[in-house]
Protein backbone atom coordinates (compact mmCIF):
# COMPACT_ATOMS: atom_id res chain seq x y z
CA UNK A 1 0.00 0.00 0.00
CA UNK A 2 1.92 3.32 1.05
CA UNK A 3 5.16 1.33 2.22
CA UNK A 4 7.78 3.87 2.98
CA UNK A 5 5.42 6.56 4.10
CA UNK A 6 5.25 7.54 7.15
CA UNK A 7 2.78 6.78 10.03
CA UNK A 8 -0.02 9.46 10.98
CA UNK A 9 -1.91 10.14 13.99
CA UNK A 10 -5.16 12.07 14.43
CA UNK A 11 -5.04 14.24 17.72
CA UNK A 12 -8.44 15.49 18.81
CA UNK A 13 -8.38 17.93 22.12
CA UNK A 14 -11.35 16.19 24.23
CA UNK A 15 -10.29 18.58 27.40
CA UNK A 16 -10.57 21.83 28.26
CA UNK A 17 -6.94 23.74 29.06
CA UNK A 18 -8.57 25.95 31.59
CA UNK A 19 -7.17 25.69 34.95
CA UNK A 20 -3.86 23.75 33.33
CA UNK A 21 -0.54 24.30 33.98
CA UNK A 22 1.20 26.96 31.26
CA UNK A 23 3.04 23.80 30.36
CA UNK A 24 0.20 21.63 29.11
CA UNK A 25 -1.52 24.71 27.36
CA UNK A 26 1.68 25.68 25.66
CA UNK A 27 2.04 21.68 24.56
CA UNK A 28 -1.46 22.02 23.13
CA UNK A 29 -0.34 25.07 20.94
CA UNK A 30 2.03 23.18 19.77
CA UNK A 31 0.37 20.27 18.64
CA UNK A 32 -2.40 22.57 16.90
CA UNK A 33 -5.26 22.80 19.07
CA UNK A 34 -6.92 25.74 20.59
CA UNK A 35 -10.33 24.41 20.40
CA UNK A 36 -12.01 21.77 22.12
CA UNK A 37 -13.16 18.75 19.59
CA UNK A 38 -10.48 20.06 17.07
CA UNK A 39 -8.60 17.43 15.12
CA UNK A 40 -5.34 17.36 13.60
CA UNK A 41 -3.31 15.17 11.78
CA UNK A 42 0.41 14.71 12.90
CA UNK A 43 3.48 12.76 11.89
CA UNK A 44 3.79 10.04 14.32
CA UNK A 45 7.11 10.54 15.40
CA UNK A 46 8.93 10.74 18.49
CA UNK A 47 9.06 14.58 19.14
CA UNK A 48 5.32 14.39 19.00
CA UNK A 49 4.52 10.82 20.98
CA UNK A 50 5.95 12.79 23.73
CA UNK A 51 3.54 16.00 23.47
CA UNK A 52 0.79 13.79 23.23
CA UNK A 53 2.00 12.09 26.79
CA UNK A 54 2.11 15.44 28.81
CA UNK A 55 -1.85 15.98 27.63
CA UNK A 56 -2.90 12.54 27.26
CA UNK A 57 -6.24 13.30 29.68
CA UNK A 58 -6.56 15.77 27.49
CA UNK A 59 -6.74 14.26 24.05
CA UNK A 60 -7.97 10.87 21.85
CA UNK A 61 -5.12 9.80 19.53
CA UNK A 62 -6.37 7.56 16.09
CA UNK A 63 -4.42 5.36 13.80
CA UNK A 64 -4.58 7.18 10.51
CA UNK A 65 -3.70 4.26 6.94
């Protein structure tokens, strides 16, 4: 199928970042969300595995072929 390309994940901010440390917020900037129920779709690469681990209660992550 699309061997050699590389894996995707779809990030969707399910939590509010009200009341969150500066930390978290600023992590969810930088994955691309502002809003809640916002998606995005992300390399799934190191860098961002370990964004997604300092807001996982705060996002779903998806499988995207």
């Amino acid at each position: 199928m699309n061997d050699g390309a590389a894996k995707r994940v779809k990030v969707t901010q399910t939590g509010s970042p009200i009341r969150r440390p500066k930390v978290q917020r600023e992590t969810l900037i930088g994955l691309g969300l502002n809003k809640m129920n916002r998606s995005r779709i992300l390399e799934d690469t190191p860098a961002v595995r370990g964004m997604i681990a300092k807001v996982r209660h705060m996002v779903r992550v998806e499988e995207v072929e």
